[in-house]
C-alpha atoms as a PDB file:
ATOM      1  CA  UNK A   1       0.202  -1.040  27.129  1.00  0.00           C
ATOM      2  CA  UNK A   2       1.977   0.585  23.846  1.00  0.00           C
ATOM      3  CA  UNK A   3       1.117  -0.840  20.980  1.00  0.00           C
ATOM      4  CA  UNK A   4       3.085   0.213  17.358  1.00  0.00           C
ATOM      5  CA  UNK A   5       1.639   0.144  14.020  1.00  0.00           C
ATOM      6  CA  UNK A   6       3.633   0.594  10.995  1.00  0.00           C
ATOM      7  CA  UNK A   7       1.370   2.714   8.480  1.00  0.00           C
ATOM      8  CA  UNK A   8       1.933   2.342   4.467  1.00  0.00           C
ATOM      9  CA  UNK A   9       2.411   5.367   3.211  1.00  0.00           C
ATOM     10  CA  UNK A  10       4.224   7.270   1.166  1.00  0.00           C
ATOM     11  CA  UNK A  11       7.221   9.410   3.042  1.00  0.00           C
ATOM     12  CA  UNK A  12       6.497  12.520   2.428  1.00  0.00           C
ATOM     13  CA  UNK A  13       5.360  14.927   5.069  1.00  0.00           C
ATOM     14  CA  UNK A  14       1.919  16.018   4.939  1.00  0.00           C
ATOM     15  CA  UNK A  15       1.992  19.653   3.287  1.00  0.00           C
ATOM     16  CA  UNK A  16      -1.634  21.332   3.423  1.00  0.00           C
ATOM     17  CA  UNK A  17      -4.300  21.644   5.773  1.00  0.00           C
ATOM     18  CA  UNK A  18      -6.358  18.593   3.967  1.00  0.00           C
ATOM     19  CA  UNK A  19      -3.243  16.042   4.248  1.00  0.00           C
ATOM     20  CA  UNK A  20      -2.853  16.846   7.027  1.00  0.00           C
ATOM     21  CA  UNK A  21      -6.812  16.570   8.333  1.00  0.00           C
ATOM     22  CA  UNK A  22      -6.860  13.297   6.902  1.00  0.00           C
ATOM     23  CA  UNK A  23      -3.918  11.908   8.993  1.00  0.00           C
ATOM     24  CA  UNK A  24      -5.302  13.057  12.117  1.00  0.00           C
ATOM     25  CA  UNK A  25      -8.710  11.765  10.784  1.00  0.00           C
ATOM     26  CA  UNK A  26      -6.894   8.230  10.793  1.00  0.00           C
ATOM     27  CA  UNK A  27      -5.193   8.485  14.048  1.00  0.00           C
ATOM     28  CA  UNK A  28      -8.607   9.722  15.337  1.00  0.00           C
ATOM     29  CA  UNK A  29     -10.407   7.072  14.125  1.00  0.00           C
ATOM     30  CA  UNK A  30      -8.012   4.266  15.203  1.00  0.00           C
ATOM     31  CA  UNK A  31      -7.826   5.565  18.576  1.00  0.00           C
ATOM     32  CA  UNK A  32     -11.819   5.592  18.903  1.00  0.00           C
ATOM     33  CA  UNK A  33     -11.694   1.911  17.882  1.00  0.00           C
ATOM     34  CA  UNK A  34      -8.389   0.667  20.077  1.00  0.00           C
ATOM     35  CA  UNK A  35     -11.200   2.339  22.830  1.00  0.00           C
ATOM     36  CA  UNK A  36     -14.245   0.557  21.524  1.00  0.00           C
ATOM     37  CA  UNK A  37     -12.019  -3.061  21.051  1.00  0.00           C
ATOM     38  CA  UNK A  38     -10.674  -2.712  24.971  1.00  0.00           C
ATOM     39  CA  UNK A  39     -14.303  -1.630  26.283  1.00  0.00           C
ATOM     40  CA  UNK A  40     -14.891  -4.963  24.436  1.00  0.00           C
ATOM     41  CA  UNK A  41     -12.314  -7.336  25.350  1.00  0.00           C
ATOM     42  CA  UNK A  42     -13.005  -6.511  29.192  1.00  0.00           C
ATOM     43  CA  UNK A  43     -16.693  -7.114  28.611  1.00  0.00           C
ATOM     44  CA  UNK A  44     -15.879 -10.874  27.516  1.00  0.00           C
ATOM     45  CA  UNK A  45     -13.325 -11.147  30.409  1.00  0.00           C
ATOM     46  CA  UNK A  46     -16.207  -9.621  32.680  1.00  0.00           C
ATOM     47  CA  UNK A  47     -13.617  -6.675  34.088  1.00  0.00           C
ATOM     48  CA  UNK A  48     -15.102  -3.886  35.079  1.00  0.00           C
ATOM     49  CA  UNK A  49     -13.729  -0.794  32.990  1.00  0.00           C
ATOM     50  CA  UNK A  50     -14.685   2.706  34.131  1.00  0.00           C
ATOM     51  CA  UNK A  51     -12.400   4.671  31.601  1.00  0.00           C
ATOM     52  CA  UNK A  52     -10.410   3.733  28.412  1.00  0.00           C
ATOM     53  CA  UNK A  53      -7.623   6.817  27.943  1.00  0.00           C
ATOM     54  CA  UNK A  54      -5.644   6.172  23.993  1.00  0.00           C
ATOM     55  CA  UNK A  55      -2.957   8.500  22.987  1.00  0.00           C
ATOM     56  CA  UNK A  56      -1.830   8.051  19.533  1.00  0.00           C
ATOM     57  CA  UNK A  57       1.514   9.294  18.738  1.00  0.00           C
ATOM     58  CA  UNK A  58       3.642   9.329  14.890  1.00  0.00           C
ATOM     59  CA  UNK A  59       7.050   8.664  15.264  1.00  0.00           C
ATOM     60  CA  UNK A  60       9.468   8.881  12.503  1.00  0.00           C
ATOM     61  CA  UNK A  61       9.090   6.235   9.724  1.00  0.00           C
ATOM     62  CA  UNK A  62       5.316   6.838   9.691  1.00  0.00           C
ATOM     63  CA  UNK A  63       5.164   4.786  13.182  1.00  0.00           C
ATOM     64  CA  UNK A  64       2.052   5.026  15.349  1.00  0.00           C
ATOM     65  CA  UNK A  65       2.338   4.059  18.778  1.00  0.00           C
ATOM     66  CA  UNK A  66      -0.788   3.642  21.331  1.00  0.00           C
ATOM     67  CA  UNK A  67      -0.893   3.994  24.577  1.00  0.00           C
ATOM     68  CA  UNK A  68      -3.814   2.688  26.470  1.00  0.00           C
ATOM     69  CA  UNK A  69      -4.421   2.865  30.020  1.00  0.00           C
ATOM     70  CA  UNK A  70      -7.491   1.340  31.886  1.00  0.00           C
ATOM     71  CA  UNK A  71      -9.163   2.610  34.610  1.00  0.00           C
ATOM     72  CA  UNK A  72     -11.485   0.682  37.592  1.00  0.00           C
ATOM     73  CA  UNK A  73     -12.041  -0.853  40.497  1.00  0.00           C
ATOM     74  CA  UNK A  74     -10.389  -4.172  39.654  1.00  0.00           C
ATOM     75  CA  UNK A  75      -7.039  -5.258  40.512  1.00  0.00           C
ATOM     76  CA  UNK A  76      -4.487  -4.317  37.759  1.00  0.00           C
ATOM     77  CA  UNK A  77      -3.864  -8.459  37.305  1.00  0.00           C
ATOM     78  CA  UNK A  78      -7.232  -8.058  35.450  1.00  0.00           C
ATOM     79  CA  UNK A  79      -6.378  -5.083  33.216  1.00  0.00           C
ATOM     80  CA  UNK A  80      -3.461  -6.280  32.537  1.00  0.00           C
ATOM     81  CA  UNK A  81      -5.725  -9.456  30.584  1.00  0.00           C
ATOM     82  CA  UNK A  82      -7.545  -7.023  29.110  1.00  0.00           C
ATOM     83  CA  UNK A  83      -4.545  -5.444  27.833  1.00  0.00           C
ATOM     84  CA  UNK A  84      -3.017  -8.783  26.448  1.00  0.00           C
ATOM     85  CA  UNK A  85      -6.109 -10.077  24.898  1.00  0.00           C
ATOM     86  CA  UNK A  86      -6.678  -6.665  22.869  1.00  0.00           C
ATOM     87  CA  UNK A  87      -2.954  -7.217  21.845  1.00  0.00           C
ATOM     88  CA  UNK A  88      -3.309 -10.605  20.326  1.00  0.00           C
ATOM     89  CA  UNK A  89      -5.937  -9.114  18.389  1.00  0.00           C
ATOM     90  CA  UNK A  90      -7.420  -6.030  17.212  1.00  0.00           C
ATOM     91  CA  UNK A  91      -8.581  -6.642  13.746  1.00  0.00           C
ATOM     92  CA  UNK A  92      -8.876  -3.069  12.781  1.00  0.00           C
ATOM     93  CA  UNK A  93      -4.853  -2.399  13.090  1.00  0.00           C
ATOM     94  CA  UNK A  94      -4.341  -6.075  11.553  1.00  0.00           C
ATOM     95  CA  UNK A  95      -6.519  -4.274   8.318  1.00  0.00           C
ATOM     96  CA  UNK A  96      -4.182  -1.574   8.544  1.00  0.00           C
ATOM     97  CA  UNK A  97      -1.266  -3.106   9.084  1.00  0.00           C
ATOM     98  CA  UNK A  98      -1.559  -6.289   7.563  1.00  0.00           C
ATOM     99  CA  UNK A  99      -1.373  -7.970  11.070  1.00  0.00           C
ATOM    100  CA  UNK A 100      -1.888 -11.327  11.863  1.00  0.00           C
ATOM    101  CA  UNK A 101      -4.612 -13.578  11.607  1.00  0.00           C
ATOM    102  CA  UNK A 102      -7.783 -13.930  14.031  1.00  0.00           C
ATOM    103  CA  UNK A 103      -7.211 -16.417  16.883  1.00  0.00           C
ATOM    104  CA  UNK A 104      -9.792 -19.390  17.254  1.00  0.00           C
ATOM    105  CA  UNK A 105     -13.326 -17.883  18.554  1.00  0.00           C
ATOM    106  CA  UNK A 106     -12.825 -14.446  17.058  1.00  0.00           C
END
């Protein structure tokens, strides 16, 4: 699964060591919770999840694109649910991005 994130900031390309730091500090820290909120979602869907793998990448515009692959012993039918449930929501990025609002239950 890929997911994009449009991040509001200003374009201008990080210049020192600190700028830059602190972007990779964000990416860092969104990948660690795209990780935490898939562990998650597969724990309420009762899927067995032996490793989360996120690669964050910055594409032009200040885009963010993550991909996340699950690992296990369950058919891929079930990760793929896992997959589309963390999709529909992962309140982090919504903060970020100003994504959409929680679903019912959440």
């Amino acid at each position: 699964m890929t997911r994009t994130a449009l991040l509001d900031s200003p374009d201008v390309p990080a210049t020192t060591a600190a700028e830059t730091a602190g972007v990779d500090g964000l990416l860092a820290g969104l990948a660690a919770w795209q990780e935490s909120w898939h562990r998650h979602c597969a724990a309420r869907l009762g899927v067995q999840v032996t490793a989360v793998e996120v690669v964050a990448e910055v594409g032009s515009g200040h885009e963010v694109r993550f991909d996340v692959r699950l690992r296990g012993p369950e058919p891929a039918e079930r990760y793929a649910a896992v997959l589309a449930a963390a999709r529909d929501h992962a309140p982090v990025l919504d903060l970020v991005t100003g994504g959409g609002a929680a679903p019912a239950g959440h």
